[in-house]
N, C-alpha and C. Protein backbone atom coordinates (compact mmCIF):
# COMPACT_ATOMS: atom_id res chain seq x y z
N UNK A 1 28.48 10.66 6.66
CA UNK A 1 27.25 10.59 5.88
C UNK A 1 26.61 9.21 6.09
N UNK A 2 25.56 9.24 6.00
CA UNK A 2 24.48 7.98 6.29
C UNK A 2 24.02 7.46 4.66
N UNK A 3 23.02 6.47 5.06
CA UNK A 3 21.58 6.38 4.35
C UNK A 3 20.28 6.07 4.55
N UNK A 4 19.51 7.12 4.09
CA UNK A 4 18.14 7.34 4.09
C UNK A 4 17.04 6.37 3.46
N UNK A 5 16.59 5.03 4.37
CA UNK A 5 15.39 4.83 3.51
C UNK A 5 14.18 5.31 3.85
N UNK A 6 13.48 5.85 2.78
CA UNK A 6 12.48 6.72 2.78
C UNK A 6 11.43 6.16 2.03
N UNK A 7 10.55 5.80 2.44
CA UNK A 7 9.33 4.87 1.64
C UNK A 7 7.68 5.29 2.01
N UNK A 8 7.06 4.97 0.90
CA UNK A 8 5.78 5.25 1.19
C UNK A 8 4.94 3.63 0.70
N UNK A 9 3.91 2.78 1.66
CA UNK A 9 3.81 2.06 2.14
C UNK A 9 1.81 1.69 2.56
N UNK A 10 1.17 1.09 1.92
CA UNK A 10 -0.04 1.16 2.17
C UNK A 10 -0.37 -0.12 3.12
N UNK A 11 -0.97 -0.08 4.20
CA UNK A 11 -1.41 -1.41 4.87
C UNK A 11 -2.86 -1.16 4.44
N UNK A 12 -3.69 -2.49 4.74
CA UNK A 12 -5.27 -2.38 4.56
C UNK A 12 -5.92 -3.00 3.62
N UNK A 13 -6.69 -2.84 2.72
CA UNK A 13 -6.71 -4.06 1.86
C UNK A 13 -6.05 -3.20 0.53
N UNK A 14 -5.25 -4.51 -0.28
CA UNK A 14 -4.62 -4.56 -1.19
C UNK A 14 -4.94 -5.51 -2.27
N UNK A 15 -4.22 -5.59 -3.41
CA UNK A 15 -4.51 -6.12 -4.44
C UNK A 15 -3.29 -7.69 -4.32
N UNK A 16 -3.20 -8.88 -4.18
CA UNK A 16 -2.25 -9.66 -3.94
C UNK A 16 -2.80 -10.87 -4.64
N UNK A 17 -1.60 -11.63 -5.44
CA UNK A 17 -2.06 -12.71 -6.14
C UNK A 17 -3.99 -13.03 -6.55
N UNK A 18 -4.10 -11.96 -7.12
CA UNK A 18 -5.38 -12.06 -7.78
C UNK A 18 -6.81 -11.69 -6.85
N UNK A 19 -6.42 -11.56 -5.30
CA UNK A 19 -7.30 -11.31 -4.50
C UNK A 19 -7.37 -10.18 -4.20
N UNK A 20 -8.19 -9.62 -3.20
CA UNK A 20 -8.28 -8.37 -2.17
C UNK A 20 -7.99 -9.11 -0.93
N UNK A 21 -7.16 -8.52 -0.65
CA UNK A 21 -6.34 -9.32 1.24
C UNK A 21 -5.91 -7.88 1.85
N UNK A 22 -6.45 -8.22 3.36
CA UNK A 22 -6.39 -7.16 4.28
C UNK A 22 -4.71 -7.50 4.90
N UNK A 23 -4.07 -6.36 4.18
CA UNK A 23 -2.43 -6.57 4.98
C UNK A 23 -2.02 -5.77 6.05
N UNK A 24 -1.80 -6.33 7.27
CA UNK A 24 -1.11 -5.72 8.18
C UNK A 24 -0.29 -4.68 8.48
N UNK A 25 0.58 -4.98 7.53
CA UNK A 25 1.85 -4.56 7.38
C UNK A 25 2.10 -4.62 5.84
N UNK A 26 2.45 -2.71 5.01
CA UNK A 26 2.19 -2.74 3.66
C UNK A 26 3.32 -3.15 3.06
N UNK A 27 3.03 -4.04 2.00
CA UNK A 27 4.35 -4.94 1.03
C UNK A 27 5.49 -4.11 1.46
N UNK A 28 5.15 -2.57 0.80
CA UNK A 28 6.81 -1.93 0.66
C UNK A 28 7.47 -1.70 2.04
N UNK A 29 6.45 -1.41 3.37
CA UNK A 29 7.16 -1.75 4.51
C UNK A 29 8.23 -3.07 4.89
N UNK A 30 7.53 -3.86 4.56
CA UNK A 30 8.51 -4.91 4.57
C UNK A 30 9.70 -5.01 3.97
N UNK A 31 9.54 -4.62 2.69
CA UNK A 31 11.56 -4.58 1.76
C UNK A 31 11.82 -3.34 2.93
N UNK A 32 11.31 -2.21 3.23
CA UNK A 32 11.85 -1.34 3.78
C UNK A 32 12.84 -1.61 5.15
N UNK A 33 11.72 -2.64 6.07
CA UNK A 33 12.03 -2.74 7.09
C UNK A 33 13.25 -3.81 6.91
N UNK A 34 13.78 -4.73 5.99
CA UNK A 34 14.78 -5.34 5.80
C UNK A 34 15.94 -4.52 5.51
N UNK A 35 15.41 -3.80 4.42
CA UNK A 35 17.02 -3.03 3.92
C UNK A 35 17.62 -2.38 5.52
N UNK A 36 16.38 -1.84 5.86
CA UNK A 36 16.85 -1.31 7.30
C UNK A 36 17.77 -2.15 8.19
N UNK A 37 17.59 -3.36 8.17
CA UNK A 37 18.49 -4.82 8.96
C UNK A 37 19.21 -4.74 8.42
N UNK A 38 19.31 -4.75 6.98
CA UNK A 38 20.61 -4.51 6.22
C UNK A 38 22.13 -3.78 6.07
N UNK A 39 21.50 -2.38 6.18
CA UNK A 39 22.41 -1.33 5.69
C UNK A 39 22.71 -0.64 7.32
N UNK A 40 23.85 -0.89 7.70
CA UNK A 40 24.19 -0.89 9.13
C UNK A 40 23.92 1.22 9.13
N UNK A 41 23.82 1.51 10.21
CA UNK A 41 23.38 3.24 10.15
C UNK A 41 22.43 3.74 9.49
N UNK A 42 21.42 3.25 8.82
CA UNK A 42 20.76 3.66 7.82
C UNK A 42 19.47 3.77 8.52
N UNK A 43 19.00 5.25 8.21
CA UNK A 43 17.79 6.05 9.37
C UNK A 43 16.20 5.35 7.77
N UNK A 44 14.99 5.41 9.10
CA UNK A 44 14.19 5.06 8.52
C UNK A 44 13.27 6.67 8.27
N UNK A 45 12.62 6.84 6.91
CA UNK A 45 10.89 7.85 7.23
C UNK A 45 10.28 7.34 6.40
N UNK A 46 8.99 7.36 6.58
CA UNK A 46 7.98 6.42 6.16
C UNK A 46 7.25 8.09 5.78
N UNK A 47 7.03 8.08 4.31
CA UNK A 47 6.26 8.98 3.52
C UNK A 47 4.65 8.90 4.13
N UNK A 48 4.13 9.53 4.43
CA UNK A 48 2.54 9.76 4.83
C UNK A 48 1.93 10.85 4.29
N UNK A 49 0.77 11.52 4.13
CA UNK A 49 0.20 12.14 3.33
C UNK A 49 -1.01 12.62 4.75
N UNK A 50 -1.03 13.91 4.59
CA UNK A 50 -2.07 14.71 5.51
C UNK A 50 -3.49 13.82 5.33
N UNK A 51 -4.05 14.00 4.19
CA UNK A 51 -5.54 13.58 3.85
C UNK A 51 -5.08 11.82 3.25
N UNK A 52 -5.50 11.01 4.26
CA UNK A 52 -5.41 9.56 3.97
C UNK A 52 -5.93 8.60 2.87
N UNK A 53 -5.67 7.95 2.16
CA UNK A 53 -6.11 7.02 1.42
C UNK A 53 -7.87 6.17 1.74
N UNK A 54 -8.49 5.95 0.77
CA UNK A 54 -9.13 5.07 0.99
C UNK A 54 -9.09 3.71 1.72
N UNK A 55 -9.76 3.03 2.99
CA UNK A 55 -9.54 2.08 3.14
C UNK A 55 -9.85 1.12 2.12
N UNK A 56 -10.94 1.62 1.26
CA UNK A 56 -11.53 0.74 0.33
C UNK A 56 -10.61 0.87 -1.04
N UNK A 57 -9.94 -1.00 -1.42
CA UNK A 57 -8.99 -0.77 -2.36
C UNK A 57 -9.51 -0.35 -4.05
N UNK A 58 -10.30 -0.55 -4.25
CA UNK A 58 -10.97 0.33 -5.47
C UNK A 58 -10.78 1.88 -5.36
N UNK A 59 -11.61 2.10 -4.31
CA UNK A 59 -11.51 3.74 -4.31
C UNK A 59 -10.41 4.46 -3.91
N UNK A 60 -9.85 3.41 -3.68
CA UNK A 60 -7.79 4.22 -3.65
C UNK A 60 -6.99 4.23 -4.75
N UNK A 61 -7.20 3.14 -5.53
CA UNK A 61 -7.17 3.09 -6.90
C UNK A 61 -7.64 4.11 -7.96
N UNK A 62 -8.64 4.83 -7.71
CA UNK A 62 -9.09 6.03 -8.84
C UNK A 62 -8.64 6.66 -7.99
N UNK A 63 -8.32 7.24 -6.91
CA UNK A 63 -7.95 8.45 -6.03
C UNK A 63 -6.25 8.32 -6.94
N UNK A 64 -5.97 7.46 -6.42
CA UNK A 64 -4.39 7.51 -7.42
C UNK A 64 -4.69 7.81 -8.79
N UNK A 65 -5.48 7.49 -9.37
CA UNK A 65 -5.52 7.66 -10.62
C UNK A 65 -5.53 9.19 -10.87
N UNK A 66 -6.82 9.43 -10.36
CA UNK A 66 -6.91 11.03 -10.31
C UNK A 66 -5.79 12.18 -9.97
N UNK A 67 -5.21 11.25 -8.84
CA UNK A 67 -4.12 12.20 -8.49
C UNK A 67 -3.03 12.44 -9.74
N UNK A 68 -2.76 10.45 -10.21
CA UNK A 68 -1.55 10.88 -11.27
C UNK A 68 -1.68 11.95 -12.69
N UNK A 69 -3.40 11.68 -13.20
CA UNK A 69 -3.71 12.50 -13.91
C UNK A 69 -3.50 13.62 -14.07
N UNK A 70 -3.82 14.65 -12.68
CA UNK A 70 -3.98 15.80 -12.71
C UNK A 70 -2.46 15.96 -12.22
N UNK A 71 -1.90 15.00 -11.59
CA UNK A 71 -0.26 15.88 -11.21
C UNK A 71 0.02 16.17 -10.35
N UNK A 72 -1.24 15.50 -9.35
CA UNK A 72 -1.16 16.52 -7.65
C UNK A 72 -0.01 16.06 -6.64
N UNK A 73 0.32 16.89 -6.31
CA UNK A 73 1.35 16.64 -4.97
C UNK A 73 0.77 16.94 -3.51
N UNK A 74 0.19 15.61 -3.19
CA UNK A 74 -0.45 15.85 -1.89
C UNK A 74 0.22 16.16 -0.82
N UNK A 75 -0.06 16.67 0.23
CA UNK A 75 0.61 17.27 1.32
C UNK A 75 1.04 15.95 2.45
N UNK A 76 2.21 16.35 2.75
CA UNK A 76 3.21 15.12 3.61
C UNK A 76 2.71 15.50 5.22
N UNK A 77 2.66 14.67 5.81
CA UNK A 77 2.69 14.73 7.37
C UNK A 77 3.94 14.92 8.04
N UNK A 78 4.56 14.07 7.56
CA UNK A 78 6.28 14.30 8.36
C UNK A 78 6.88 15.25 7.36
N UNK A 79 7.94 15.40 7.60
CA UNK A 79 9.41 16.31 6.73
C UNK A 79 10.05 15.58 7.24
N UNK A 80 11.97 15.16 6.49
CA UNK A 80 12.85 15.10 7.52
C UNK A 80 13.36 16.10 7.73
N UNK A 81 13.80 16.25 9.20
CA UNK A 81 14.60 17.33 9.87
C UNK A 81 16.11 17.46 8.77
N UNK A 82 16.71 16.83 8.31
CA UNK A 82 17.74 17.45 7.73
C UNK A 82 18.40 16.74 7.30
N UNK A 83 17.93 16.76 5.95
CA UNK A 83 18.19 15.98 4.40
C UNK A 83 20.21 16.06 3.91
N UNK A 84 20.74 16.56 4.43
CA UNK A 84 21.88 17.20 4.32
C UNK A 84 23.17 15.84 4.96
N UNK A 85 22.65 15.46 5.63
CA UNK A 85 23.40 14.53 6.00
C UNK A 85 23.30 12.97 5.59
N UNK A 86 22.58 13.16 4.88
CA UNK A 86 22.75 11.72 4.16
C UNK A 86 22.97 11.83 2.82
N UNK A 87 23.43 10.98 1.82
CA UNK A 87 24.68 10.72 0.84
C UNK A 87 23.57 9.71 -0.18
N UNK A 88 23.26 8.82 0.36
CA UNK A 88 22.45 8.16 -0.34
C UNK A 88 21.07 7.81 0.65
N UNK A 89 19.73 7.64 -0.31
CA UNK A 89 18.69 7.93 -0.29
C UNK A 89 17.90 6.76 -1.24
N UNK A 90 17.59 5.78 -0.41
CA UNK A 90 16.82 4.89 -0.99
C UNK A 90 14.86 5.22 -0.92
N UNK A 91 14.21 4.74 -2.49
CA UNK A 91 13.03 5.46 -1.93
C UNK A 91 12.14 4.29 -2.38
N UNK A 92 11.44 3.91 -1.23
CA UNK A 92 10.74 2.79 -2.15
C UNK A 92 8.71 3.07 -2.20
N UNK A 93 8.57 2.45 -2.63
CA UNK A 93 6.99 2.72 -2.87
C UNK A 93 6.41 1.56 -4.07
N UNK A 94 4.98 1.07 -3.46
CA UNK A 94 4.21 0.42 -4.40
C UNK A 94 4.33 1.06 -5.88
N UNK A 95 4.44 0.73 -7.13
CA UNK A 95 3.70 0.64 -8.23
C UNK A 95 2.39 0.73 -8.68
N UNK A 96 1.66 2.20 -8.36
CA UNK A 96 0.69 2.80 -8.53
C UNK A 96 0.58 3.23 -10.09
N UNK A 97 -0.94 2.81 -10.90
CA UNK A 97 -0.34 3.84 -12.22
C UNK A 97 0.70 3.67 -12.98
N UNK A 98 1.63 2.11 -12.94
CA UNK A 98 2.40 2.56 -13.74
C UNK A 98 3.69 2.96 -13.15
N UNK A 99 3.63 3.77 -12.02
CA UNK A 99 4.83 4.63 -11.17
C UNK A 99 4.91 4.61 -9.77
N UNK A 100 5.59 5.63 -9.27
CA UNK A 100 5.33 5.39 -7.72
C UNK A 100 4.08 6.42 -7.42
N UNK A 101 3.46 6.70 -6.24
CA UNK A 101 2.24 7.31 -5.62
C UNK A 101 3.12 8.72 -5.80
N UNK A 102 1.76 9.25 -6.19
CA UNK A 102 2.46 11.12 -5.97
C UNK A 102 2.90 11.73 -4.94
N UNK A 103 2.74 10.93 -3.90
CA UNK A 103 3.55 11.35 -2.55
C UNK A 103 4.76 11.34 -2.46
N UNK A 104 5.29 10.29 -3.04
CA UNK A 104 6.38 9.91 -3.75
C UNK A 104 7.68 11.01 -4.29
N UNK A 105 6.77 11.87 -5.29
CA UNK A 105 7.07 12.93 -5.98
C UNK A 105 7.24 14.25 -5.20
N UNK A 106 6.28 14.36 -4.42
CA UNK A 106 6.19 15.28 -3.06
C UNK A 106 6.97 15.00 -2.57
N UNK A 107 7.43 14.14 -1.79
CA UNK A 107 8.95 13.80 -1.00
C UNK A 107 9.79 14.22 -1.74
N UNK A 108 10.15 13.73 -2.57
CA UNK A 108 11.28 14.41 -4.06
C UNK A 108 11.69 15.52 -3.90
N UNK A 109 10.15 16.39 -4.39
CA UNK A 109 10.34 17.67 -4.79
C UNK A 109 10.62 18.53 -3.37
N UNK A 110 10.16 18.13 -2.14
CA UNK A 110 9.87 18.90 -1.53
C UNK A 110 12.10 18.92 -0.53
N UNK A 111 12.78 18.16 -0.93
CA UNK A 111 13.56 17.51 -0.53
C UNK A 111 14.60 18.04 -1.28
N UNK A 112 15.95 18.48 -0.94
CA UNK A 112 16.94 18.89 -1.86
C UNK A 112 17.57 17.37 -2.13
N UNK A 113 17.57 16.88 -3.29
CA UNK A 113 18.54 15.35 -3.74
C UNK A 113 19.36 15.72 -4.18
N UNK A 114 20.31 16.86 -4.40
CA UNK A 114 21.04 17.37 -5.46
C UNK A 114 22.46 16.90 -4.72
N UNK A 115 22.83 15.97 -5.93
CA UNK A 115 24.41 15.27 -5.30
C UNK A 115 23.98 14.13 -4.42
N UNK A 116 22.82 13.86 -4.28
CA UNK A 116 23.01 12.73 -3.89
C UNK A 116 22.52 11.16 -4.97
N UNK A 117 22.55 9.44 -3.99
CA UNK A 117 22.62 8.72 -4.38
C UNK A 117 21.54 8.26 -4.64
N UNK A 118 20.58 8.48 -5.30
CA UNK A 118 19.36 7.94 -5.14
C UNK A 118 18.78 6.19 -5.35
N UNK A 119 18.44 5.52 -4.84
CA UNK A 119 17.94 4.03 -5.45
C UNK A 119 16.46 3.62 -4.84
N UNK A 120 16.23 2.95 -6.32
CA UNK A 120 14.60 3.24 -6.27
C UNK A 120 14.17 1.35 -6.04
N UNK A 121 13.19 1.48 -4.78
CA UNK A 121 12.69 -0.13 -4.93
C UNK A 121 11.12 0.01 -4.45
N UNK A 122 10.64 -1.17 -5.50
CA UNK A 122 9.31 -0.83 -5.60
C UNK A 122 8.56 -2.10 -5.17
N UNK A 123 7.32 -2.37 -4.57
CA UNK A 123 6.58 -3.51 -4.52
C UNK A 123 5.50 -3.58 -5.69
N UNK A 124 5.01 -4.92 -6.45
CA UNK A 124 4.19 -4.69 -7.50
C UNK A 124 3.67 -6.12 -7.80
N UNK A 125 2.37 -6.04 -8.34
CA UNK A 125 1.83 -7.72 -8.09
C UNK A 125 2.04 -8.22 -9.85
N UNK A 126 2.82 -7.38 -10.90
CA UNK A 126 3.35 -7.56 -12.37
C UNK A 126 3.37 -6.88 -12.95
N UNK A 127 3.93 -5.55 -12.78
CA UNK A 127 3.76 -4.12 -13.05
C UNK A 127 5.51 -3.95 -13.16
N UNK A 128 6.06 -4.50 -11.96
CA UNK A 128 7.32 -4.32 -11.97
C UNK A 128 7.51 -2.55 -12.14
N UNK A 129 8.89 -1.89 -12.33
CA UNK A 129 8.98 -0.62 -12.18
C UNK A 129 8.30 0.19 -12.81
N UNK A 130 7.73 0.00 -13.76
CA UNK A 130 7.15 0.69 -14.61
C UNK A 130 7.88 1.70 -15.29
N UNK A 131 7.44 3.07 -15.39
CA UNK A 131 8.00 4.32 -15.71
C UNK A 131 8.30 5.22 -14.36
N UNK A 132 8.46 4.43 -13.22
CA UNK A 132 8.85 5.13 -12.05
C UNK A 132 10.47 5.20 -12.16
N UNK A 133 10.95 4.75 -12.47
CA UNK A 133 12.94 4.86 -12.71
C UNK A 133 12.96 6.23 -13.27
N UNK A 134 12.35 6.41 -14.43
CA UNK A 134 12.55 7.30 -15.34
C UNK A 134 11.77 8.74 -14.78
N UNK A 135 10.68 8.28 -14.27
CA UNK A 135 10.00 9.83 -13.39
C UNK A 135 10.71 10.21 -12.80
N UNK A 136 11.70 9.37 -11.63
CA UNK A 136 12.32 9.73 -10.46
C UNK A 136 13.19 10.56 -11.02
N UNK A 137 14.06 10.24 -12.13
CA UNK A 137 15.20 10.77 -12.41
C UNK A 137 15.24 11.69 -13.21
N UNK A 138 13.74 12.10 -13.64
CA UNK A 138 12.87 13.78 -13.90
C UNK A 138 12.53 14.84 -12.34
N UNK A 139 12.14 13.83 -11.95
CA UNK A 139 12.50 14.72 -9.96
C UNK A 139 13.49 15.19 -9.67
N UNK A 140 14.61 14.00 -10.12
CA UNK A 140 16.30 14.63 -9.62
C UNK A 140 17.19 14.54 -9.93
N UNK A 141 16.61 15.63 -11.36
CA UNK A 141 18.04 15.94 -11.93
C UNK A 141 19.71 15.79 -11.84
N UNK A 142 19.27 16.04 -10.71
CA UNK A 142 21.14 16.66 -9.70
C UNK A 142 21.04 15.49 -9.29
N UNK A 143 21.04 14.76 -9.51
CA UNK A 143 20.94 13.81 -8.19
C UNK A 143 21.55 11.81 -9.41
N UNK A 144 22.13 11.20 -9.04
CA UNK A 144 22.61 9.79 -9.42
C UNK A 144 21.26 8.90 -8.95
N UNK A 145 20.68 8.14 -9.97
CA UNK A 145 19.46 7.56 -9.50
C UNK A 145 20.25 6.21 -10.33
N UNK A 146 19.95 5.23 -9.29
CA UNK A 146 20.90 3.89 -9.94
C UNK A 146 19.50 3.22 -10.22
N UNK A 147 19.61 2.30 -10.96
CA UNK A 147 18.78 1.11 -11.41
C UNK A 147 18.29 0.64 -10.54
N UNK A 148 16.85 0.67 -10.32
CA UNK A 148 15.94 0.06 -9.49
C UNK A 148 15.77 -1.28 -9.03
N UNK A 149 15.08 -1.86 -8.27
CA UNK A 149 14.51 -3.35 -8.54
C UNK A 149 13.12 -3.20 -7.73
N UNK A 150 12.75 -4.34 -8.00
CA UNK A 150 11.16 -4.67 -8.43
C UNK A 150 11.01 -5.73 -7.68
N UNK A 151 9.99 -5.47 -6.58
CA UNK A 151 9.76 -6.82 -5.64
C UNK A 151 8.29 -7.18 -5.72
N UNK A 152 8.11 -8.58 -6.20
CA UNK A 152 6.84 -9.02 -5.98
C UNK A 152 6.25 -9.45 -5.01
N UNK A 153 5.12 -8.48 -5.07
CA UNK A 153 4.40 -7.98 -3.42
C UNK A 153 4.02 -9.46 -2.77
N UNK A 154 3.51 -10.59 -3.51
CA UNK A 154 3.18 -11.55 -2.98
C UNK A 154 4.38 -12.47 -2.48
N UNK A 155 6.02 -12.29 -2.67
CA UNK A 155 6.46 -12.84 -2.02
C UNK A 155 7.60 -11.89 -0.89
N UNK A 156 7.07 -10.85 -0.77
CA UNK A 156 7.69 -10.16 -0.03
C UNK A 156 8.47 -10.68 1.49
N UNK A 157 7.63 -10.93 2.20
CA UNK A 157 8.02 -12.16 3.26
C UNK A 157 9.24 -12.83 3.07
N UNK A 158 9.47 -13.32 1.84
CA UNK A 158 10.33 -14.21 1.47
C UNK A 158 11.53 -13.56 0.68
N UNK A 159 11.74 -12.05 0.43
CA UNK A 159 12.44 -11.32 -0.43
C UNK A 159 14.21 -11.01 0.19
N UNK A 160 14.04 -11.32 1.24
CA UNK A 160 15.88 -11.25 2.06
C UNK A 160 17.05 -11.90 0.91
N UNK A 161 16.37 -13.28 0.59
CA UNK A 161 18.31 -13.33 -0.45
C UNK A 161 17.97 -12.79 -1.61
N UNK A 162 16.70 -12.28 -2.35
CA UNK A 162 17.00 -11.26 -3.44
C UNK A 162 17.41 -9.75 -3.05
N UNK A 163 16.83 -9.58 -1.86
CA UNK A 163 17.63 -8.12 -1.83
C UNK A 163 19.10 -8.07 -1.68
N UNK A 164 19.18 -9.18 -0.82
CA UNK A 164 20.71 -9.23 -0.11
C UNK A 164 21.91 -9.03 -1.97
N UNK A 165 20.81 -9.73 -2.67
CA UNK A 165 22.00 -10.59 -3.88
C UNK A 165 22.08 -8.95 -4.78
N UNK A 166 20.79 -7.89 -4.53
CA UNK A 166 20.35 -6.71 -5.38
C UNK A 166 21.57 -6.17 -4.54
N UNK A 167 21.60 -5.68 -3.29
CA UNK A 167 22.60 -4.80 -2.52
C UNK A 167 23.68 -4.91 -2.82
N UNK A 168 24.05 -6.43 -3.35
CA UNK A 168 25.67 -6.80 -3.63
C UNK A 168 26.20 -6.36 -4.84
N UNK A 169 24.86 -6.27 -5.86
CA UNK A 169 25.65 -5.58 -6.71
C UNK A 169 25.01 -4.20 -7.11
N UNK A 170 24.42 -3.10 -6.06
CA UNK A 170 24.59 -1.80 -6.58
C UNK A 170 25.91 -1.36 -5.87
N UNK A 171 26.65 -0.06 -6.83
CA UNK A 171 27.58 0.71 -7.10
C UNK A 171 27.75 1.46 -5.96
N UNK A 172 27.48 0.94 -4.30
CA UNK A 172 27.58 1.83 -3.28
C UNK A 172 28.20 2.05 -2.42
């Protein structure tokens, strides 16, 4: 058995220490792409969504909004080929709303977690997890969802000995 990090990830302009800044490369890619250095065997999928986000960060902002409102589960571009072989399942995603992006939830639902390890890490500019711990672990039932952590998007770059010190002490 492996582990799965599975994240959904916005580049383009974002909300960061009080500005709008055009990012390259989206906050949660980055914890992603570390844990990945990290956790020796551990396969990457990057959550995507058929109909794309606003480039413009306002109007991605009510699009999330709207989405969380109404509940929607937008349609994924990828699937993984076969959820079955991995044991634990890290899922990370910005702090949208409060929670993670409804794509988020779509991955979830669309995904058998049952028996597996779930751990949730999020990027956020003071939002921290919000009520995303507690959604997730309304997604998956069946499933062990350990205590999250919370990375602030503006020092992401710089986030290696807090994750390293977070990894050391989850239960895995």
């Amino acid at each position: 058995m492996t582990t799965l990090i599975a994240y959904f990830s916005r580049a383009g302009k974002n909300y960061v220490s009080g500005d709008i800044v055009d990012l390259k490369i989206g906050n949660t890619q980055v914890i992603a792409d570390m844990l990945h250095d990290s956790i020796p065997d551990s396969d990457m999928f990057k959550i995507s969504t058929i109909a794309a986000y606003s480039d413009n960060y306002k109007a991605c902002c009510e699009q999330a909004k709207e989405e969380k409102s109404a509940n929607n589960r937008p349609k994924l571009r990828k699937h993984v080929e076969d959820m079955s072989k991995y044991d634990t399942v890290f899922i990370g995603y910005p702090n949208w709303c409060g929670t993670a992006p409804m794509a988020v939830f779509t991955f979830l639902e669309e995904n058998d977690m049952a028996g597996k390890l779930v751990v949730p890490f999020c990027t956020h500019e003071g939002t921290g997890l919000g009520s995303s711990e507690e959604d997730i672990k309304k997604a998956c039932p069946k499933s062990k969802v350990l205590h999250g952590h919370a990375f602030f998007g503006t020092t992401v770059k710089d986030a290696l000995p807090e994750m390293a010190k977070w990894l050391s002490e989850l239960p895995l």
